[in-house]
Protein backbone atom coordinates (compact mmCIF):
# COMPACT_ATOMS: atom_id res chain seq x y z
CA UNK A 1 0.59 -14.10 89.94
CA UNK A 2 -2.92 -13.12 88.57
CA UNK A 3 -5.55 -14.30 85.82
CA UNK A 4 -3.17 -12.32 83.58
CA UNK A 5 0.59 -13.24 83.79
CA UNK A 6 2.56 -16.27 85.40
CA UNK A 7 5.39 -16.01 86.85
CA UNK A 8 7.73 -19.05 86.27
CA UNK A 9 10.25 -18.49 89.22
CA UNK A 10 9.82 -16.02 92.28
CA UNK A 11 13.53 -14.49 90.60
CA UNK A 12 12.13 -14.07 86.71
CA UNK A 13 11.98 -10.60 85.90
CA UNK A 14 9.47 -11.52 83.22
CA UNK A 15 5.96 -13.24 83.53
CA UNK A 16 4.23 -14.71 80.58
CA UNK A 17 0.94 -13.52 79.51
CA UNK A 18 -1.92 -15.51 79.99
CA UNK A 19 -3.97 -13.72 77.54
CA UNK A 20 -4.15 -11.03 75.44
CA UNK A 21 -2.71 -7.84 77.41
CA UNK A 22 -4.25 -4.28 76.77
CA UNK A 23 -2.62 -0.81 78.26
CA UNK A 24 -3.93 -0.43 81.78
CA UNK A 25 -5.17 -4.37 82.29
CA UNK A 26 -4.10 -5.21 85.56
CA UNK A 27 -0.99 -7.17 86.14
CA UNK A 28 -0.66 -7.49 90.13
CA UNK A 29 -1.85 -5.24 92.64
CA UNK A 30 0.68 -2.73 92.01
CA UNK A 31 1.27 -3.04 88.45
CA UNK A 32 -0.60 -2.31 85.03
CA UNK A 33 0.29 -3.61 81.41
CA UNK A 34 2.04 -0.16 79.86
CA UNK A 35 1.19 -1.94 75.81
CA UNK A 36 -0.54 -4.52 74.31
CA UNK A 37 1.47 -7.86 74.76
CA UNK A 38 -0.01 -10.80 73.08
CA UNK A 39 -0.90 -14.16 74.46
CA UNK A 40 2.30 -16.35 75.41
CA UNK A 41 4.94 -13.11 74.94
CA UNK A 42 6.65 -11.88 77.84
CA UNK A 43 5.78 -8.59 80.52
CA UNK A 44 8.39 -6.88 82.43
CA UNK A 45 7.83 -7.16 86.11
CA UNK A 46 9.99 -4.70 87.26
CA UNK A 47 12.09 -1.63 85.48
CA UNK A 48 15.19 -3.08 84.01
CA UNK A 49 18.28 -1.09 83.14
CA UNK A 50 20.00 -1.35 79.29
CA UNK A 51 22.45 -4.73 79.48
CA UNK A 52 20.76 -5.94 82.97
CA UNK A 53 20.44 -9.47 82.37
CA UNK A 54 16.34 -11.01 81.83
CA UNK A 55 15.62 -13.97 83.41
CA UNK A 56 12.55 -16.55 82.80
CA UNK A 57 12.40 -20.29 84.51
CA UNK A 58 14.96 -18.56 87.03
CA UNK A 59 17.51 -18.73 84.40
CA UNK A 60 19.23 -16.23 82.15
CA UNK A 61 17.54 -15.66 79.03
CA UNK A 62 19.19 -12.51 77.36
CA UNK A 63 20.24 -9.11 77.77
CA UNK A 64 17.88 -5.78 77.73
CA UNK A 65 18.81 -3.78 74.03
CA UNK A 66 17.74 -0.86 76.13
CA UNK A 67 15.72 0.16 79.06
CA UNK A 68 12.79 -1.41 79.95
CA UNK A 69 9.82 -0.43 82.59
CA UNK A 70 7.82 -2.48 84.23
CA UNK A 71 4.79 -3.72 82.45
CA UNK A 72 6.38 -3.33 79.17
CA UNK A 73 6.03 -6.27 76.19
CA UNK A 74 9.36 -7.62 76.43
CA UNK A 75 10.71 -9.74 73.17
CA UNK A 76 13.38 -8.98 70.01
CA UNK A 77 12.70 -5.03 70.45
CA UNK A 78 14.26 -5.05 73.54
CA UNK A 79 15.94 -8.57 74.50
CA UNK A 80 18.72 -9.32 72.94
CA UNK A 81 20.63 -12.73 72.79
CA UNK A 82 24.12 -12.93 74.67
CA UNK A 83 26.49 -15.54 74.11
CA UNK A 84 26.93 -18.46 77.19
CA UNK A 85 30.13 -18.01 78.91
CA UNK A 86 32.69 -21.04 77.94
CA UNK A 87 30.41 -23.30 79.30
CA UNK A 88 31.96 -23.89 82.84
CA UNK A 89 29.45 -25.29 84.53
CA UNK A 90 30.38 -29.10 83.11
CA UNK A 91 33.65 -29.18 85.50
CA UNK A 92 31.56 -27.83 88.20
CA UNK A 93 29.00 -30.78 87.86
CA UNK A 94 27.37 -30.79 91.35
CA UNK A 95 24.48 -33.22 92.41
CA UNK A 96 21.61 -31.81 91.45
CA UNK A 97 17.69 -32.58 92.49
CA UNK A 98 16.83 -35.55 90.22
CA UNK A 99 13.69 -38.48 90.41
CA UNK A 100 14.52 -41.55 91.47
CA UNK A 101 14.45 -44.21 88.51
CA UNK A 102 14.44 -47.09 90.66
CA UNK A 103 11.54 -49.46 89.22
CA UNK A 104 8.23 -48.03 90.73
CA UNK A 105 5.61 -50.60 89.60
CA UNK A 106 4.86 -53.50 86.85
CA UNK A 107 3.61 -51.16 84.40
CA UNK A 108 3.17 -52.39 81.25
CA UNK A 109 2.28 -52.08 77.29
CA UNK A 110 0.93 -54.04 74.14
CA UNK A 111 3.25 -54.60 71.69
CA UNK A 112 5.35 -57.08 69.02
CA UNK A 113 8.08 -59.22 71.14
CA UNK A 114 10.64 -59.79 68.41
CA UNK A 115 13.31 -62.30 68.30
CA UNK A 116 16.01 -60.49 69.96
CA UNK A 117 13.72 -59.86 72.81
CA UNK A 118 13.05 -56.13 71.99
CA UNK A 119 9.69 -54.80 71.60
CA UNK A 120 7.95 -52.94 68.95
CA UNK A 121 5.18 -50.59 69.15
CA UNK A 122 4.31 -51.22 65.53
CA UNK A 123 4.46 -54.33 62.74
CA UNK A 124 6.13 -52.98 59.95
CA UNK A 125 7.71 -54.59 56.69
CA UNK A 126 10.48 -51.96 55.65
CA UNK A 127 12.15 -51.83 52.07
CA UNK A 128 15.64 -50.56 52.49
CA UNK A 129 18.00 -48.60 49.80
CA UNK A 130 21.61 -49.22 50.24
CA UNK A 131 22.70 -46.16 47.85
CA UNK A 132 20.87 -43.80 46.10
CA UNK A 133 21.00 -45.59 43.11
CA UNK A 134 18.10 -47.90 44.30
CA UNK A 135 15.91 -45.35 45.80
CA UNK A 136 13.49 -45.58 42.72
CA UNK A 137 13.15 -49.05 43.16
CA UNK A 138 12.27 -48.73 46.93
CA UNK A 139 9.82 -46.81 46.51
CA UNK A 140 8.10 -48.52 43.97
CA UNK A 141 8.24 -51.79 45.94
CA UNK A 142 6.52 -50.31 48.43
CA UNK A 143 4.33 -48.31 46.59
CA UNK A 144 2.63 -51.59 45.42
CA UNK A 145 1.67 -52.63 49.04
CA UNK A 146 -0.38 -48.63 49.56
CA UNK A 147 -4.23 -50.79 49.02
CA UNK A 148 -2.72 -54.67 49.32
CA UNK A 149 -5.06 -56.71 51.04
CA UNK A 150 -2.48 -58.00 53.88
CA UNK A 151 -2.68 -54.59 55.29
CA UNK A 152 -5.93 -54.86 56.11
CA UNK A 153 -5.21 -57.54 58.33
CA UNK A 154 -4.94 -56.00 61.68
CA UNK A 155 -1.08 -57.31 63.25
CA UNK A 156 0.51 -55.37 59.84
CA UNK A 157 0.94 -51.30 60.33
CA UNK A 158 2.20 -51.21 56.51
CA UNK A 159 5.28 -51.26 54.20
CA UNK A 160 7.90 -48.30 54.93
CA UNK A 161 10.37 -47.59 52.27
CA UNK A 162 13.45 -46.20 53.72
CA UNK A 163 15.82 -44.18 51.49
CA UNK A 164 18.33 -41.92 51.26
CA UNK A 165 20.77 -39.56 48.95
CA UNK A 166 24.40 -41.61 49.43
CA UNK A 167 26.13 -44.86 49.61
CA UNK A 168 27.81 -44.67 45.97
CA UNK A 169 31.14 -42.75 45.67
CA UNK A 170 31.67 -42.34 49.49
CA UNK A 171 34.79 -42.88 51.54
CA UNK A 172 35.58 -46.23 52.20
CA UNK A 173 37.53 -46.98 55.61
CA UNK A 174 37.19 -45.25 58.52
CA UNK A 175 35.40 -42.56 56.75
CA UNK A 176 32.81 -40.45 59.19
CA UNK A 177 30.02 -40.40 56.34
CA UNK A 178 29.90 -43.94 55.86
CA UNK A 179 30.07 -45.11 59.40
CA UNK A 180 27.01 -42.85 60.08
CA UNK A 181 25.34 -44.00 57.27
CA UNK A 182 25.84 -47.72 57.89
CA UNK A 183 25.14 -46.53 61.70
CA UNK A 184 21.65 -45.04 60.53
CA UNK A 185 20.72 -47.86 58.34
CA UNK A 186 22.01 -50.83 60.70
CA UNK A 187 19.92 -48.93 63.56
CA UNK A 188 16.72 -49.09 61.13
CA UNK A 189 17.22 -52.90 60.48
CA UNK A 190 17.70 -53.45 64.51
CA UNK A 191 14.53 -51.34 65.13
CA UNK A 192 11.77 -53.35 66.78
CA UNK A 193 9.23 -51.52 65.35
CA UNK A 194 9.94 -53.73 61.88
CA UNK A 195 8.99 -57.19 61.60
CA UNK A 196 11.19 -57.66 58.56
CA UNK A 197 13.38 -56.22 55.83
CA UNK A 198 13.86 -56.23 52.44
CA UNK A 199 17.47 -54.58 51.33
CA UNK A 200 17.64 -53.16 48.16
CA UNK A 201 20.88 -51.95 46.15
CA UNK A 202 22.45 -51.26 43.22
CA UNK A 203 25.31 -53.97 43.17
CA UNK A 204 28.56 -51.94 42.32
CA UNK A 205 27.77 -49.32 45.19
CA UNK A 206 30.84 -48.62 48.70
CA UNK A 207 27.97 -49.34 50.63
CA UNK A 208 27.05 -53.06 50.00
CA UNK A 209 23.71 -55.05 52.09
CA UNK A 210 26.61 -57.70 53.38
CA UNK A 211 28.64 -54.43 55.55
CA UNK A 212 25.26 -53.94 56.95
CA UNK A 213 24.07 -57.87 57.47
CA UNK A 214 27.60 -58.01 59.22
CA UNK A 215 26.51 -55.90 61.93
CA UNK A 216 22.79 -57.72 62.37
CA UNK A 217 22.41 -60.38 65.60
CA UNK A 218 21.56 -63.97 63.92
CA UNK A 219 18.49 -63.86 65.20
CA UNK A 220 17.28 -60.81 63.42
CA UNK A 221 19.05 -62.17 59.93
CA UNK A 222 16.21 -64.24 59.38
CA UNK A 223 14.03 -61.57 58.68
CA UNK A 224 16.07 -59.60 55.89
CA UNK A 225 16.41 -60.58 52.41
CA UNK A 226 18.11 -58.99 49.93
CA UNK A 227 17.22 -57.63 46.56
CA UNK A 228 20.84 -56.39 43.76
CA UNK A 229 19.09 -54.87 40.66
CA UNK A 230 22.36 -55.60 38.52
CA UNK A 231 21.76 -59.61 39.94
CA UNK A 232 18.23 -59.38 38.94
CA UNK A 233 18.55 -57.84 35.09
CA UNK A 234 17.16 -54.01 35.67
CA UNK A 235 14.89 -52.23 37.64
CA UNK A 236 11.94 -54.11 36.32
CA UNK A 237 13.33 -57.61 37.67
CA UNK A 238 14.18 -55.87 40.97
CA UNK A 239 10.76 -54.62 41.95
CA UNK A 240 9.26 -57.90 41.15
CA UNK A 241 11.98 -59.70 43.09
CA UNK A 242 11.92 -56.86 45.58
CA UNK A 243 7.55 -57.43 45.58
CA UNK A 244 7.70 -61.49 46.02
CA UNK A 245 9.77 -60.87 49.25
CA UNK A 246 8.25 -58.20 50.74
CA UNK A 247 4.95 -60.44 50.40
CA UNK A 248 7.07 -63.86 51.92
CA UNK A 249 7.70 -61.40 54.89
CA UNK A 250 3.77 -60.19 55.10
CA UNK A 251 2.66 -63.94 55.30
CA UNK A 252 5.10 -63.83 58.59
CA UNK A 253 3.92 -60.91 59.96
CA UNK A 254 0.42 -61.63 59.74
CA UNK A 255 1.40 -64.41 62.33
CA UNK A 256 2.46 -62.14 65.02
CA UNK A 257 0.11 -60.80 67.45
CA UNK A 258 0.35 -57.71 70.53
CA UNK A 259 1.46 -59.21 74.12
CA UNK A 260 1.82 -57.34 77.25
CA UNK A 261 5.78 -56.47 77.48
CA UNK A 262 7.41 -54.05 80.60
CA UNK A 263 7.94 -50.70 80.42
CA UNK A 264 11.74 -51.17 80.23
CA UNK A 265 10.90 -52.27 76.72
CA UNK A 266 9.81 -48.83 75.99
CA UNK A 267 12.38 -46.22 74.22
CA UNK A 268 10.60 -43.06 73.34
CA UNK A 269 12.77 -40.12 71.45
CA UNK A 270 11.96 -36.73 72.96
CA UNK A 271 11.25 -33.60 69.97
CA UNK A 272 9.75 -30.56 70.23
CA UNK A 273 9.22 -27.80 66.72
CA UNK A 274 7.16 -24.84 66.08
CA UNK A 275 7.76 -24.00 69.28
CA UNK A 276 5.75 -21.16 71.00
CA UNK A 277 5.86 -19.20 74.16
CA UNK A 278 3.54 -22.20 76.11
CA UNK A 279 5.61 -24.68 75.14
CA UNK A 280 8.03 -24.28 77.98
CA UNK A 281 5.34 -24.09 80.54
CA UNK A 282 2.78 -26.49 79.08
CA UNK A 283 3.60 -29.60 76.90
CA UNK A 284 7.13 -29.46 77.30
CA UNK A 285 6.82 -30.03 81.42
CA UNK A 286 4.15 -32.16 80.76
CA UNK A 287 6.14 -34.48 78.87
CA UNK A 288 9.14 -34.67 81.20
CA UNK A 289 6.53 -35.72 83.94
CA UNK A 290 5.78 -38.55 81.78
CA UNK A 291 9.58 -39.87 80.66
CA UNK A 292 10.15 -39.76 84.55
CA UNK A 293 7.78 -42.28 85.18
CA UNK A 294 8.51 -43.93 82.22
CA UNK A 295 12.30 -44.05 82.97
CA UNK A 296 10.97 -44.90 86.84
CA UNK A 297 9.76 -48.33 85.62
CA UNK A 298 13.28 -49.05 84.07
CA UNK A 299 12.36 -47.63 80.13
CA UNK A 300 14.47 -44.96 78.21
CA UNK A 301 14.34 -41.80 76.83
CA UNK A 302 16.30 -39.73 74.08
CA UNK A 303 16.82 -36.34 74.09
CA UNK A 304 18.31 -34.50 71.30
CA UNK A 305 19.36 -31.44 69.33
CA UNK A 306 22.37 -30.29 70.60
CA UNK A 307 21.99 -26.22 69.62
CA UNK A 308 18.89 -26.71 71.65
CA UNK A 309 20.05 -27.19 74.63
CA UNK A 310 22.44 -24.19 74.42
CA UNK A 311 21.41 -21.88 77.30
CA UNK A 312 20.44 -24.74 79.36
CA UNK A 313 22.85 -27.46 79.34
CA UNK A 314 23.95 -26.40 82.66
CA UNK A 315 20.79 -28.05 84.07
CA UNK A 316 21.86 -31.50 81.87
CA UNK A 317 25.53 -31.30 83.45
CA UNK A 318 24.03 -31.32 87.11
CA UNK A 319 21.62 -34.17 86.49
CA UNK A 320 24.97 -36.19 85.17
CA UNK A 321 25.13 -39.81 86.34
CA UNK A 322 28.95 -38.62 86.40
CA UNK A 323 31.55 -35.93 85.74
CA UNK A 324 32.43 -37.54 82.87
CA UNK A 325 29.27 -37.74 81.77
CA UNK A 326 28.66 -33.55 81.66
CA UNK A 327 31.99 -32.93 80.39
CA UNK A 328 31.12 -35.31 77.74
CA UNK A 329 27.78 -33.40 76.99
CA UNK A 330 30.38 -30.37 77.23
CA UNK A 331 31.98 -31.28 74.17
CA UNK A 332 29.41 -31.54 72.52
CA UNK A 333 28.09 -28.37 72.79
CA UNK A 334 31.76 -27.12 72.51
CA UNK A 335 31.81 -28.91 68.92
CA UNK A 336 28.57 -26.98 67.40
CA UNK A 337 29.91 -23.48 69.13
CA UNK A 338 33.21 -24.32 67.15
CA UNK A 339 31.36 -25.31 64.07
CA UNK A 340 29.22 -22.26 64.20
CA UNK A 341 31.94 -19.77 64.46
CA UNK A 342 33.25 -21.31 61.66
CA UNK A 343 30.89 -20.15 59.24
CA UNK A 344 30.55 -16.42 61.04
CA UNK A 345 27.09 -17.72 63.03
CA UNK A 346 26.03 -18.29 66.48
CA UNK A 347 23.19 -20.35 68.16
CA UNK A 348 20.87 -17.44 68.35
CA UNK A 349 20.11 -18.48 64.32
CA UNK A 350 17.71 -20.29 66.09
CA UNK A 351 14.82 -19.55 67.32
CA UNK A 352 12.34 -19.16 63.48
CA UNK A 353 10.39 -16.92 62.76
CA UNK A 354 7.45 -18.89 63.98
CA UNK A 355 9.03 -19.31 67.80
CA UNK A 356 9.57 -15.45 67.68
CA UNK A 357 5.89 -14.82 66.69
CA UNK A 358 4.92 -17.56 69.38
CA UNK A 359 7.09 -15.69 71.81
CA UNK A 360 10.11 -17.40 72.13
CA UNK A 361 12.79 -14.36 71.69
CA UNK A 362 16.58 -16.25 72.12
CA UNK A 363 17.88 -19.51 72.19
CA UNK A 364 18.28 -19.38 75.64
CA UNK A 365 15.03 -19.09 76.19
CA UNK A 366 13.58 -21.68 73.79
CA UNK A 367 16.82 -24.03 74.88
CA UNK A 368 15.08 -23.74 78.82
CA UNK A 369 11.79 -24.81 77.32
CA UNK A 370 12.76 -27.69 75.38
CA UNK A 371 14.90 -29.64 78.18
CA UNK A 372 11.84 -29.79 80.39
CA UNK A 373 10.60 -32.70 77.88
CA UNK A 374 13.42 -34.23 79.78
CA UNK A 375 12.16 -34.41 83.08
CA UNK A 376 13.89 -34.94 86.36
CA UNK A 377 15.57 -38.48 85.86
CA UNK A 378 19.35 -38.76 85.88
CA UNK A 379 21.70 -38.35 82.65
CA UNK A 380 22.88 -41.53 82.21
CA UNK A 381 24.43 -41.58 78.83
CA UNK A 382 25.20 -39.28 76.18
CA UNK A 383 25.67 -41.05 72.60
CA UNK A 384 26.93 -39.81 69.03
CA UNK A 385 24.35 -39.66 66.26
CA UNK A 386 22.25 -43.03 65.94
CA UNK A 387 24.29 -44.45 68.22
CA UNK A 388 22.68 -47.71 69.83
CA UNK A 389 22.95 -47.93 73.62
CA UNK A 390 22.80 -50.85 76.00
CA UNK A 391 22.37 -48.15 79.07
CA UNK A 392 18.65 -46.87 79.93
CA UNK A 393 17.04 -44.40 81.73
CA UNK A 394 17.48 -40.68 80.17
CA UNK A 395 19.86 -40.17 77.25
CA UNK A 396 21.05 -37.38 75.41
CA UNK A 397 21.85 -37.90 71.33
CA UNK A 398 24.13 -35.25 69.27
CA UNK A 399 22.21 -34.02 66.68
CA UNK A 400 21.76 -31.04 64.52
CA UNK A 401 18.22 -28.86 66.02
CA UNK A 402 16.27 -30.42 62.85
CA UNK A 403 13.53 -32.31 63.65
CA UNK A 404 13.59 -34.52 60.60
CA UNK A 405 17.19 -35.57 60.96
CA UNK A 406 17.24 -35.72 64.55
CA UNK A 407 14.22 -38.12 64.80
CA UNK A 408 16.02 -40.35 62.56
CA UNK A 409 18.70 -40.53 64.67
CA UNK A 410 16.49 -41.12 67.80
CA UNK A 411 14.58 -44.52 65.58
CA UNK A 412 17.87 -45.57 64.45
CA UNK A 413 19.18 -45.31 68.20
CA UNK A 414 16.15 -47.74 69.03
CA UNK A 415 13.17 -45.52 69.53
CA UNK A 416 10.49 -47.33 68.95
CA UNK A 417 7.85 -44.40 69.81
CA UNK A 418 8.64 -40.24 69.33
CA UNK A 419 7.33 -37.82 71.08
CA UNK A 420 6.42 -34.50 69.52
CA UNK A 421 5.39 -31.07 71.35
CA UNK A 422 4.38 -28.33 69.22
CA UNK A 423 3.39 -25.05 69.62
CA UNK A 424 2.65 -23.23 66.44
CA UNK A 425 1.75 -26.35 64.73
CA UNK A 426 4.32 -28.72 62.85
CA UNK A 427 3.46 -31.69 60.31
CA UNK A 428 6.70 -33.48 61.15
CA UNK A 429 6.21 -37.59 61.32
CA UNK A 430 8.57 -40.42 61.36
CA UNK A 431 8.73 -43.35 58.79
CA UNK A 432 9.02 -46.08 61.30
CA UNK A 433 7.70 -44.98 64.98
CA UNK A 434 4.40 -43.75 65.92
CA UNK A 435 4.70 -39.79 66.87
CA UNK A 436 2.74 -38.86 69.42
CA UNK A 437 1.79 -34.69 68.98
CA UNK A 438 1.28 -32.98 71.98
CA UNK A 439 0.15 -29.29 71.62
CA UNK A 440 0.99 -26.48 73.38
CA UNK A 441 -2.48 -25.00 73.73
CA UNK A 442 -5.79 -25.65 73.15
CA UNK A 443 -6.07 -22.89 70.26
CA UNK A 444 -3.44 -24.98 68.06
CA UNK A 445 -5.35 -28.48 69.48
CA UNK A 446 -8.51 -27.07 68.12
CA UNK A 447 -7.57 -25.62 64.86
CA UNK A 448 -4.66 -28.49 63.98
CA UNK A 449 -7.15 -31.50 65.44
CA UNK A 450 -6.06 -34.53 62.71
């Protein structure tokens, strides 16, 4: 609208500042900043009456707490959350403006063709923990590889130990905790990104290596071995025995070398933390320009954090390959509403305290932000946690809105490169896939450089 505030939509009822606002600064023609607003936080555009609804990105973002008149800083003082009604837009999936993912050109990549014909983006050797009992181990193993000469060679990215806090006295069966687990770790040993494995455990653990080799295509068994520290006499034994493989394995990988592959070979999982009020307008959009094009020449893309797409899921159920496929998202979202009111909470929990300082003032508004990494392509598939898929093109994941677990999920799931967007600054990184950080602004670029 002006070098001062940007208007999203031609309906928002907000603009965003561009800079630093001051009483009387110019706004439009007509109207003048009434406060100071900072950088990224939101202006009224017009008088609003208390419980008129706000609206950013043309959608819904809250409720006004009280009146508000044009020109006025708009955020927690006087926006206040309001919960989603039941979610109807699912059974009224319509067809909805989407990009066409029809292959678009040859483009291509570098990377490490494995066996299965999947392609990594990195060589790694991983070290695996079957139970918590053998996370000590683990860690030693590949603790002895930080300064070992192999890695200097340039075809090995390094030696990842992979660990965890379960596997012992867990439900056998059918149990949901142990088919997520073996779904996490399984995912990790399918991963392109790894040359080989080394599987560590305890020997008397629910969770043996031999439930996990079950689920492993032949052609990816020759690259695990497996380590029991009861077999080999004590921890001691173990890393030795744990070392000597791990360095078989590096001989291997050594041998492999970067090849052109398509990109339909690439998977990249979608995340976005520390948040701020550019990230919505800025490396969020940015982003979802890319996974179109990405997804255009027949590669995939994860999306993920369920509570954080609360607000705007009703833009996910009209980009739905199918019906089935938005009521399906549906009940997802239904599950964490259920789960929430459970424990006497909502989804407005979320946004932090950094978002809110950043500018982000409800869930809505942070939730219409954070799908944009999403792009335009089509829905295709939505998956339980670290669940594999033999579908491309855009997917959607169920996970908790925590970047840590969710990116596990996403590199479990296949991702064999993440995608970060940040707008306050967060020091989140995966064990196992490159993660790409893409700032919000060039303040947070400048100051947050490495």
């Amino acid at each position: 609208m002006s070098n001062a505030i940007l208007q999203m939509h031609a309906g928002d009822s907000v603009g965003v500042a561009l800079k630093a606002l001051m009483p009387g600064d110019q706004l439009t023609d007509a109207l003048a900043c009434r406060e100071e607003v900072p950088a990224g936080h939101k202006v009224s555009l017009r008088d609003v009456a208390a419980g008129d609804a706000l609206y950013k990105y043309g959608q819904m973002i809250g409720v006004a707490s009280q009146e508000i008149l044009a020109g006025s800083h708009v955020h927690v003082h006087n926006l206040q959350y309001v919960e989603v009604a039941a979610n109807a837009g699912a059974a009224a999936h319509a067809d909805a403006d989407t990009t066409d993912n029809a292959p678009q050109s040859a483009g291509t990549f570098d990377g490490y063709i494995r066996p299965d014909g999947q392609v990594g983006t990195r060589n790694y050797i991983g070290v695996m923990a079957t139970v918590n009992c053998s996370a000590t181990v683990v860690a030693r193993i590949a603790r002895h590889f930080d300064s070992h000469p192999a890695l200097r060679c340039a075809s090995v990215d390094g030696v990842v130990p992979l660990t965890h806090q379960t596997g012992c006295g867990i439900a056998a069966g059918e149990g949901v905790d142990l088919n997520v687990l073996r779904r996490v770790l399984s995912g990790y040993l399918k991963n392109p990104n790894f040359y080989g494995w080394v599987v560590v455990g305890l020997g008397c653990e629910v969770n043996q290596a031999d439930g996990l080799l079950d689920e492993i295509d032949d052609r990816l068994r020759a690259g695990i071995r497996t380590v029991g520290i009861q077999d080999a006499g004590g921890t001691s034994a173990a890393i030795e025995e744990g070392v000597a493989a791990v360095e078989a394995l590096l001989q291997g990988a050594a041998r492999v070398e970067r090849q052109p592959a398509p990109l339909s070979a690439l998977k990249v999982g979608l995340q976005c933390g520390g948040s701020d009020g550019w990230s919505g307008i800025t490396a969020n959009p940015a982003l979802g320009a890319a996974v179109d094009r990405v997804v255009a020449n027949g590669g995939s893309a994860i999306l993920a954090e369920t509570p954080e797409i609360y607000g705007a899921e009703q833009l996910l159920y009209n980009r739905a390959a199918s019906p089935e496929i938005a009521a399906e998202l549906q009940s997802k979202v239904d599950w964490w509403q259920d789960y929430l009111a459970r424990h006497g909470q909502d989804m407005n929990n979320n946004p932090s305290p950094g978002n809110l300082a950043g500018g982000i003032t409800t869930i809505l508004e942070k939730s219409l932000g954070a799908v944009a990494k999403s792009g335009t392509s089509p829905l295709n598939r939505v998956l339980s946690y670290a669940e594999p898929s033999a579908v491309g093109g855009l997917l959607f994941m169920d996970s908790p809105g925590y970047d840590p677990c969710s990116v596990t999920g996403e590199i479990a799931a296949g991702a064999n490169l993440i995608c970060f967007t940040t707008g306050r600054g967060s020091t989140s990184g995966a064990a196992g896939a490159p993660t790409l950080k893409l700032a919000s602004n060039h303040q947070l670029y400048s100051r947050m450089s490495e």
